[in-house]
N, C-alpha and C. Protein backbone atom coordinates (compact mmCIF):
# COMPACT_ATOMS: atom_id res chain seq x y z
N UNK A 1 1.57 10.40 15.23
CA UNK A 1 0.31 9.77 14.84
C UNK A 1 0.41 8.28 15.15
N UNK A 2 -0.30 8.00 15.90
CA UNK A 2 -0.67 6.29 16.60
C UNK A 2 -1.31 5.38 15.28
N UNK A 3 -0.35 5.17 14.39
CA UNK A 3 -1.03 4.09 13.02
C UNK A 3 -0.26 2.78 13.53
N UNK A 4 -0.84 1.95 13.52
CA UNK A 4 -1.07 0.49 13.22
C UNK A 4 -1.26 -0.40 12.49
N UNK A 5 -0.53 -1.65 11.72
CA UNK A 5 -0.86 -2.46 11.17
C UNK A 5 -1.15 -4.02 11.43
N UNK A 6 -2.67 -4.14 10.82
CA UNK A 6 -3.07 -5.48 11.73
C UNK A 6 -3.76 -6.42 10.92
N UNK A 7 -3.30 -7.35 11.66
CA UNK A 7 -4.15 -8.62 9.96
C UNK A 7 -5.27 -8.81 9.79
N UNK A 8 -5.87 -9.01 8.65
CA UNK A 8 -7.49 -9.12 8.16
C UNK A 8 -7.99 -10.41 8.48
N UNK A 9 -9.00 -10.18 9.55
CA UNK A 9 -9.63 -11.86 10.20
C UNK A 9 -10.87 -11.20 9.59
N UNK A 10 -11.84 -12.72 10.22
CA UNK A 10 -13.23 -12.58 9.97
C UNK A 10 -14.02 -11.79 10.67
N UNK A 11 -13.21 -11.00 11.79
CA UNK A 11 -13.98 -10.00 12.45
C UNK A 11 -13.80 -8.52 11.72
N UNK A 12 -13.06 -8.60 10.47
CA UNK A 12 -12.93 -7.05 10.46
C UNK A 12 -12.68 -6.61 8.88
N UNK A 13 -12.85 -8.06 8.35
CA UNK A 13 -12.92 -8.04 6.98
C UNK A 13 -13.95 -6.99 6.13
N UNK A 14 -15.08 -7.43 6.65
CA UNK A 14 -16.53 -6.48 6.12
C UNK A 14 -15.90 -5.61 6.23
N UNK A 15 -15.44 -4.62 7.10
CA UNK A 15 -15.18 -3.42 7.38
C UNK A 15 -13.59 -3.12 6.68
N UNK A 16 -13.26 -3.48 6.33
CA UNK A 16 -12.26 -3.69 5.76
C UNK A 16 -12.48 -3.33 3.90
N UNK A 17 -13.31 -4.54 3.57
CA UNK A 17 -13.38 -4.23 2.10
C UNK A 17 -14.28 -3.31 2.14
N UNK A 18 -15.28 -2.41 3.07
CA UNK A 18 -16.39 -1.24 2.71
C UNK A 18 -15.72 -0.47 2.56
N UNK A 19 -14.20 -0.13 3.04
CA UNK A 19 -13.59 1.28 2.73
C UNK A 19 -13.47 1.29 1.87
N UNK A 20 -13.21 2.82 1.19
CA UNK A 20 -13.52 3.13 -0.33
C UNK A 20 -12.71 4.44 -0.40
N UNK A 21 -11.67 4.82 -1.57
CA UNK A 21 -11.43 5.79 -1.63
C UNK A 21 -12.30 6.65 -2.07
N UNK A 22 -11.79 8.20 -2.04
CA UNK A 22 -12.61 9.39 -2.71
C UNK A 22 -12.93 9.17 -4.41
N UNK A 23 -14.10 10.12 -4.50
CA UNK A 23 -14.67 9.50 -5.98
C UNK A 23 -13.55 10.44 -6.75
N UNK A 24 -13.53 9.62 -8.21
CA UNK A 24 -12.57 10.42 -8.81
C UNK A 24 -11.27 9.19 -8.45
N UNK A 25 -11.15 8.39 -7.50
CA UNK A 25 -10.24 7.52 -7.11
C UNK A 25 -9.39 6.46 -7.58
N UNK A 26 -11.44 5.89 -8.54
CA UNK A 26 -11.35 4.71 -8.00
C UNK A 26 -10.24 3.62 -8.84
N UNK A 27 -9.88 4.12 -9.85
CA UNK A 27 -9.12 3.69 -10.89
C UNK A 27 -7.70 4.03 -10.66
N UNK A 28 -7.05 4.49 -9.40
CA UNK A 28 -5.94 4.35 -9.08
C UNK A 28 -5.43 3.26 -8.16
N UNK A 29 -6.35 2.18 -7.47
CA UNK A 29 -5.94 1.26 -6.76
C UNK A 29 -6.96 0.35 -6.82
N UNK A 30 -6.93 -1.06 -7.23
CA UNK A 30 -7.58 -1.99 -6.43
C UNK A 30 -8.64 -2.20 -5.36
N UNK A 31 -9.91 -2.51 -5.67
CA UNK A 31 -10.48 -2.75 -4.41
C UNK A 31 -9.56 -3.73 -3.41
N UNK A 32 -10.11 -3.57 -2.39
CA UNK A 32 -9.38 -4.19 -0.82
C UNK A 32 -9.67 -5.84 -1.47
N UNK A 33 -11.20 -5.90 -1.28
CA UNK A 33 -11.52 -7.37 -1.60
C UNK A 33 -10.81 -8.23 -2.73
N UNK A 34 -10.06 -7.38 -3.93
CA UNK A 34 -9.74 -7.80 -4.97
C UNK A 34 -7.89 -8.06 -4.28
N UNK A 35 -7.65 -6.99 -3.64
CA UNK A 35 -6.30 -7.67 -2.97
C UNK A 35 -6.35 -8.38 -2.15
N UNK A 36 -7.07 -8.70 -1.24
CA UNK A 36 -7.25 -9.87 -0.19
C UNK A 36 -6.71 -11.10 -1.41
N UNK A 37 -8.32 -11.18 -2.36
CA UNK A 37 -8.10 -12.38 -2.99
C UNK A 37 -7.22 -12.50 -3.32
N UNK A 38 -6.45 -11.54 -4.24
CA UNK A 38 -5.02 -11.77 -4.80
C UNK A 38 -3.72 -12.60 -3.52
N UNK A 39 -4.04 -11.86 -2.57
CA UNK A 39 -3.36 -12.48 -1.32
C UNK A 39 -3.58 -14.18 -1.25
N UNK A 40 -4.84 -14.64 -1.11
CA UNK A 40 -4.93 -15.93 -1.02
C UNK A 40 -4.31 -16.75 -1.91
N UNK A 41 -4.02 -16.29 -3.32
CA UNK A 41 -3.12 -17.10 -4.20
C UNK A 41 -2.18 -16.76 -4.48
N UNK A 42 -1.17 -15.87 -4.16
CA UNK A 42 0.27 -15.44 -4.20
C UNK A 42 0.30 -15.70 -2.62
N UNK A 43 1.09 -16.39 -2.05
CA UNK A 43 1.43 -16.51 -0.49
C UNK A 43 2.56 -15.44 -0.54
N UNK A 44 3.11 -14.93 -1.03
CA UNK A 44 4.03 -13.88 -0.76
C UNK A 44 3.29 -12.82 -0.46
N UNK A 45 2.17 -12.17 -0.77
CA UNK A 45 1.49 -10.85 -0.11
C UNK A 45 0.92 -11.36 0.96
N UNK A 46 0.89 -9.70 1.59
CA UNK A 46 0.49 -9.93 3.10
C UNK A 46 -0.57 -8.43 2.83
N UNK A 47 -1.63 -8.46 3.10
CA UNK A 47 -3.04 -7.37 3.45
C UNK A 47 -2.73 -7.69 4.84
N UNK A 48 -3.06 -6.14 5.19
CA UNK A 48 -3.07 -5.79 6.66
C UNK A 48 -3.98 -4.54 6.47
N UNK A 49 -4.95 -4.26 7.73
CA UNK A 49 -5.68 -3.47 7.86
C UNK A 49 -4.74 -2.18 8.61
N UNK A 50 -4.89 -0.98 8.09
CA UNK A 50 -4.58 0.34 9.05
C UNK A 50 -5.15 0.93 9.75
N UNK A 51 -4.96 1.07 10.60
CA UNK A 51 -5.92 1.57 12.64
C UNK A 51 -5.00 2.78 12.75
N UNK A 52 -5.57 3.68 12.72
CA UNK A 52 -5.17 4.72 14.06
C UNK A 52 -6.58 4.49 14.69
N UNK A 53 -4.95 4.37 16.20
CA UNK A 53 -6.04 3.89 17.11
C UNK A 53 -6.95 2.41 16.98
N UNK A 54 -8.03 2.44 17.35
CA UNK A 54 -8.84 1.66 17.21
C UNK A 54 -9.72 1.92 15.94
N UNK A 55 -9.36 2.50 15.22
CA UNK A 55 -10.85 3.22 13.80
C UNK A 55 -9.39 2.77 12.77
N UNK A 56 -10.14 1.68 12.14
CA UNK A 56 -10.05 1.07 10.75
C UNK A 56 -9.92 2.63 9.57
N UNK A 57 -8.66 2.97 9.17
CA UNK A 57 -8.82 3.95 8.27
C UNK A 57 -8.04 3.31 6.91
N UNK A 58 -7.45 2.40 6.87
CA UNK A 58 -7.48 2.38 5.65
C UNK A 58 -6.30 0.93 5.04
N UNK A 59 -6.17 0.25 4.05
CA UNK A 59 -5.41 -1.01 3.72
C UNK A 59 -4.07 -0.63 3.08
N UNK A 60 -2.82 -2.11 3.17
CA UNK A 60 -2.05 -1.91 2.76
C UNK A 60 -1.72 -3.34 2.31
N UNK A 61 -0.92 -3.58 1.21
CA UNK A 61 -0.68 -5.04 0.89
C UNK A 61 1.04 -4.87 0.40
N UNK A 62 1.64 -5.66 0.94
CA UNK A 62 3.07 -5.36 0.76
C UNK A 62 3.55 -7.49 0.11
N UNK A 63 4.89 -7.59 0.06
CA UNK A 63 4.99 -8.55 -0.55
C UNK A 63 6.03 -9.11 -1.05
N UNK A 64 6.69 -10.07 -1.58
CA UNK A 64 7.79 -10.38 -2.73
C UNK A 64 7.24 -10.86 -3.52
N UNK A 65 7.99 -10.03 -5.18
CA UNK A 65 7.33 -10.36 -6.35
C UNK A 65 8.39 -11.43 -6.94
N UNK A 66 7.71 -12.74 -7.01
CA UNK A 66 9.05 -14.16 -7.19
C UNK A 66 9.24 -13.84 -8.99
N UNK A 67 8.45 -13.00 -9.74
CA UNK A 67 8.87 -13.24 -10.87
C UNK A 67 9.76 -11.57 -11.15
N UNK A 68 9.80 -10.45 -10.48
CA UNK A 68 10.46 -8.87 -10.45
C UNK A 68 11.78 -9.56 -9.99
N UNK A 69 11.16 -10.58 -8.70
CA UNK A 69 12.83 -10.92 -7.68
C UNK A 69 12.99 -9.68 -6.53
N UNK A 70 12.10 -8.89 -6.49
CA UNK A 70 12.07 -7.91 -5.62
C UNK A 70 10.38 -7.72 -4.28
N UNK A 71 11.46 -6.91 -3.29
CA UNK A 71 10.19 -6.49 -2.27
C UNK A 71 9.36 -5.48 -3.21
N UNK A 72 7.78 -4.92 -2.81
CA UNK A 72 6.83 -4.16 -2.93
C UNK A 72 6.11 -3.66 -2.23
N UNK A 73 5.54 -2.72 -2.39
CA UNK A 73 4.60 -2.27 -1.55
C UNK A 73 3.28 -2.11 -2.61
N UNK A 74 2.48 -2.93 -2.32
CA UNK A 74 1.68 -3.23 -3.60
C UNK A 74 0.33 -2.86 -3.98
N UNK A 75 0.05 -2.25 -2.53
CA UNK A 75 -1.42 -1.44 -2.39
C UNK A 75 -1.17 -0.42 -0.87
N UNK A 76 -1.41 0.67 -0.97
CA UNK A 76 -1.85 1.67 -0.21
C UNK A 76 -3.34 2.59 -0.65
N UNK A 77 -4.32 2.17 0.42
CA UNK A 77 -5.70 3.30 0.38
C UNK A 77 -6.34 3.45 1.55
N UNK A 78 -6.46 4.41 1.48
CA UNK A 78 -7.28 5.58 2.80
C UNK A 78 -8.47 5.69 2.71
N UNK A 79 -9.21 5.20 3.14
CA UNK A 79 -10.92 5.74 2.83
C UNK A 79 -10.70 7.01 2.86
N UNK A 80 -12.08 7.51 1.98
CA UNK A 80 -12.21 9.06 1.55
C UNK A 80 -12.37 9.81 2.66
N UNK A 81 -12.64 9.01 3.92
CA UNK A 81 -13.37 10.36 5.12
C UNK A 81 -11.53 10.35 6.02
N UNK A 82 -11.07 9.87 5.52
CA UNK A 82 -9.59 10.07 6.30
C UNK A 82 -8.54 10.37 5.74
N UNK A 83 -8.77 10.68 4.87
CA UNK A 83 -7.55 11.04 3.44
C UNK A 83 -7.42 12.93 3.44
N UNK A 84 -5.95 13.01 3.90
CA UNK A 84 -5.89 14.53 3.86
C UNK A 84 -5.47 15.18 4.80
N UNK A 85 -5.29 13.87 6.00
CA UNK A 85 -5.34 13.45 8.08
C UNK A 85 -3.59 13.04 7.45
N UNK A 86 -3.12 13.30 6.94
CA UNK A 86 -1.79 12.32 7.61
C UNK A 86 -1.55 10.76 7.42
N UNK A 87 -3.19 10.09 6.77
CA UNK A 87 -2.84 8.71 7.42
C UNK A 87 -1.91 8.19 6.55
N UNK A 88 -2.11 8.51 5.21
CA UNK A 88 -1.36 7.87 4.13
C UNK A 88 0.17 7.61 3.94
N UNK A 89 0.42 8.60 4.66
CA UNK A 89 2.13 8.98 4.89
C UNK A 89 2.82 7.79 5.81
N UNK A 90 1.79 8.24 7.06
CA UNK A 90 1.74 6.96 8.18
C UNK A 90 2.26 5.76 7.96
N UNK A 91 1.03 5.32 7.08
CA UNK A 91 0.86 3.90 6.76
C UNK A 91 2.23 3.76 5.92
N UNK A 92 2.81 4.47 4.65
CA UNK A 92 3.47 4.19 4.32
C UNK A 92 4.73 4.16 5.20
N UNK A 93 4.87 4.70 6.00
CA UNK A 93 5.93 4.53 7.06
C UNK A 93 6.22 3.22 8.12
N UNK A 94 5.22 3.01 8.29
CA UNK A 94 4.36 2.00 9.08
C UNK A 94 5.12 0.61 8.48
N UNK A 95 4.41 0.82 6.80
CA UNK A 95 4.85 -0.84 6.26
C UNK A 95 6.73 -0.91 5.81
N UNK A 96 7.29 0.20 5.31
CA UNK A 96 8.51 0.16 5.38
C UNK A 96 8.98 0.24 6.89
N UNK A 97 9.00 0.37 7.97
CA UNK A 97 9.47 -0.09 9.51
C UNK A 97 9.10 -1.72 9.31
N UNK A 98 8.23 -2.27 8.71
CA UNK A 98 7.55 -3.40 9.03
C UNK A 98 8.84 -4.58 8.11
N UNK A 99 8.89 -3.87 6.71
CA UNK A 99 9.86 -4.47 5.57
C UNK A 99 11.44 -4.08 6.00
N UNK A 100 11.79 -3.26 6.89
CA UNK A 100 13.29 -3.23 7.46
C UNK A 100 13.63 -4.52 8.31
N UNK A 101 12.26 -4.92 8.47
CA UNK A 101 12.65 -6.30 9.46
C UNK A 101 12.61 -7.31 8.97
N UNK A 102 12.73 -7.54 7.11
CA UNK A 102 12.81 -8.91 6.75
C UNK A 102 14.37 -8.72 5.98
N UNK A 103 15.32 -10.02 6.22
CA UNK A 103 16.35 -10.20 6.22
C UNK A 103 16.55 -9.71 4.68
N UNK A 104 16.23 -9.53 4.08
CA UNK A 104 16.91 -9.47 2.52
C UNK A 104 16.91 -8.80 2.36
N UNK A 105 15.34 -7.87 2.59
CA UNK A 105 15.06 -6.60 1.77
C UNK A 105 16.00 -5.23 2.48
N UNK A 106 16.14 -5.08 0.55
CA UNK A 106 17.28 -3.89 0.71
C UNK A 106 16.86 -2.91 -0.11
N UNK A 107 15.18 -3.15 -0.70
CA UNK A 107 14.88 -1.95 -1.70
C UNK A 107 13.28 -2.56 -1.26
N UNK A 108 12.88 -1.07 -1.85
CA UNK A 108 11.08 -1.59 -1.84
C UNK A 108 10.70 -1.06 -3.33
N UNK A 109 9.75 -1.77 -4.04
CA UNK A 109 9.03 -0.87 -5.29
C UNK A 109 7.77 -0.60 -5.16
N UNK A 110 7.49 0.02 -5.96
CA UNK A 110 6.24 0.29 -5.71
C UNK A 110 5.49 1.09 -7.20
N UNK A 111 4.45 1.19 -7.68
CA UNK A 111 4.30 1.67 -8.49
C UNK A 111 2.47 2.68 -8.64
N UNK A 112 2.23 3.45 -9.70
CA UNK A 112 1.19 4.22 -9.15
C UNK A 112 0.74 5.13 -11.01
N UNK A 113 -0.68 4.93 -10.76
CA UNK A 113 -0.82 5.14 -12.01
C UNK A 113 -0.64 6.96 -12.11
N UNK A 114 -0.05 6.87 -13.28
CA UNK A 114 0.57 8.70 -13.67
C UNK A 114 -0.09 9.78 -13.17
N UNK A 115 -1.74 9.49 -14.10
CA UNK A 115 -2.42 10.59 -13.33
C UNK A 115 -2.90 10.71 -11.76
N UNK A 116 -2.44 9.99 -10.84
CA UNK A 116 -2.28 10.05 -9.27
C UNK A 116 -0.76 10.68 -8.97
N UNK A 117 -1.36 12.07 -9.17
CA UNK A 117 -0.33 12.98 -8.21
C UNK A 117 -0.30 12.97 -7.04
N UNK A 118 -1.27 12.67 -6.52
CA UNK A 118 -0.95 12.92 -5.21
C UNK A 118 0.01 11.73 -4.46
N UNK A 119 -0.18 10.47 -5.04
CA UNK A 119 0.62 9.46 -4.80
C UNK A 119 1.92 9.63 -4.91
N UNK A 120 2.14 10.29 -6.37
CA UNK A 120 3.50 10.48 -6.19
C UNK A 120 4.32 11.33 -5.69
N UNK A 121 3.37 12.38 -4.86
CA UNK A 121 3.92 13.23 -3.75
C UNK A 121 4.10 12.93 -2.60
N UNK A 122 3.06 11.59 -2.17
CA UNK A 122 3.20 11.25 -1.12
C UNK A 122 4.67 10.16 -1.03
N UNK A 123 5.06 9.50 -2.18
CA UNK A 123 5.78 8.75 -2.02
C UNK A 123 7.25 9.25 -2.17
N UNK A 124 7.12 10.50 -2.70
CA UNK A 124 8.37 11.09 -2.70
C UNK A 124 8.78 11.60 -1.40
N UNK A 125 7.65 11.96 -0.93
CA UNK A 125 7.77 12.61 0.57
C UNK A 125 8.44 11.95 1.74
N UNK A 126 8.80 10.46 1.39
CA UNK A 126 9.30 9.52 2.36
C UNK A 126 10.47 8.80 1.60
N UNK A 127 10.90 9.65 0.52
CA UNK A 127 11.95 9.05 -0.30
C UNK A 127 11.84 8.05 -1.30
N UNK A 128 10.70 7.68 -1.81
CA UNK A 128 10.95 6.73 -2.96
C UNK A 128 10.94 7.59 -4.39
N UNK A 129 12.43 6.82 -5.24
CA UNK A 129 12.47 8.09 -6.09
C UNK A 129 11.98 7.01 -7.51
N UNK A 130 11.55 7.54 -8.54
CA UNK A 130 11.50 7.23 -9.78
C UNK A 130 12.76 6.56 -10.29
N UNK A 131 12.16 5.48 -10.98
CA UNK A 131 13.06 4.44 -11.80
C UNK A 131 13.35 4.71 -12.86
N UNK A 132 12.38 5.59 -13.56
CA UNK A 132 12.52 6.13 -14.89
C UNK A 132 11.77 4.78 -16.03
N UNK A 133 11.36 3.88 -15.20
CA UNK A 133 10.56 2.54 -15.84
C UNK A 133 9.52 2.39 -15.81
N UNK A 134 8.83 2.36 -16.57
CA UNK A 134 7.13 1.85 -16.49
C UNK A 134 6.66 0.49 -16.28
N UNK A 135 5.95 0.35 -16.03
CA UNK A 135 5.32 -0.97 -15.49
C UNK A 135 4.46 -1.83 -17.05
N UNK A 136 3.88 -2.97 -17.27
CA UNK A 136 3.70 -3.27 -18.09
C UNK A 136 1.88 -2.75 -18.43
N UNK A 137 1.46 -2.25 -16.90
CA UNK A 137 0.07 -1.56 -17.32
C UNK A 137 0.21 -0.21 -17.38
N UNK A 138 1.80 0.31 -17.95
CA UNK A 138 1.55 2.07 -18.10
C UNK A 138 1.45 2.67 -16.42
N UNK A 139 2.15 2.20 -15.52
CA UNK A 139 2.20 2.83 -14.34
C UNK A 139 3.48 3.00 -14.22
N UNK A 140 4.02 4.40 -13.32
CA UNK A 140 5.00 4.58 -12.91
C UNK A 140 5.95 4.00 -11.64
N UNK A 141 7.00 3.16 -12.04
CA UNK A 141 7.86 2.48 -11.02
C UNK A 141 8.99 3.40 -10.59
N UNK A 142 8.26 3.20 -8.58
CA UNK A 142 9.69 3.86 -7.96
C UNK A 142 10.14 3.04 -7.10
N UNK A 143 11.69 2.91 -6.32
CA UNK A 143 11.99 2.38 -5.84
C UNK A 143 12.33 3.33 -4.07
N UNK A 144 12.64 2.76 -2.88
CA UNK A 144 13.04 3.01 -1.86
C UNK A 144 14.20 2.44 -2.09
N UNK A 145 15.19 2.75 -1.19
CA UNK A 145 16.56 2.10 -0.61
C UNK A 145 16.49 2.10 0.50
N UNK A 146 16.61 0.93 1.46
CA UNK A 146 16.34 0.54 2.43
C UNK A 146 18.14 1.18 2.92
């Protein structure tokens, strides 16, 4: 699968924050626009748009958390009309190839609210295992080993 990660300019933003996960969703991730912003005042995250191909399917925001002391992967979403395709897996593959190439990182976290099973199938599916720790909003923390 031809996935891509590419940075959010002013040509592709709109299209960018209109993606939307499936209903039933929406309370497992962040709008896009709400992580962008978050991006503009933490300089440690990075939003990047996901392309297969040339078709915008879906965001990812990865990062160092200066107060955890650790890498993240801090947002993954698929719009609803591409979710179910493979992309999600992708992408998560995509941004860990992307985080093997910064000198430190030797773990990734990541976290995902409980009732999103499917998240945590998808993330097991590429090896990130449970910490056995919760997060301070009641979400489940797993880690990768790089």
């Amino acid at each position: 699968m031809n996935i891509t990660l590419r940075e959010i300019t002013p040509q592709n933003f709109r299209q960018c924050i209109d993606l939307k996960v499936a209903d039933g969703q929406e309370n497992f991730v962040a709008a896009n626009v709400m992580s962008i912003a978050q991006a503009k005042i933490y300089p440690t995250a990075n939003p990047l748009a996901v392309y297969h191909e040339d078709e915008m399917v879906g965001f990812v925001m990865y990062g160092f958390d200066t107060d955890e002391e650790h890498f993240y992967l801090g947002r993954l979403m698929i719009d609803a009309q591409y979710q179910g395709k493979g992309f999600g897996k992708a992408a998560t593959l995509a941004v860990i190839e992307k985080m093997k190439q910064i000198e430190d990182c030797r773990e990734i976290y990541l976290s995902f609210v409980p009732q999103n099973t499917g998240a945590e199938k998808l993330y097991s599916s590429v090896g990130f295992e449970r910490t056995g720790k919760i997060s301070e909003d009641g979400e489940v923390i797993m880690r990768f080993s790089l």
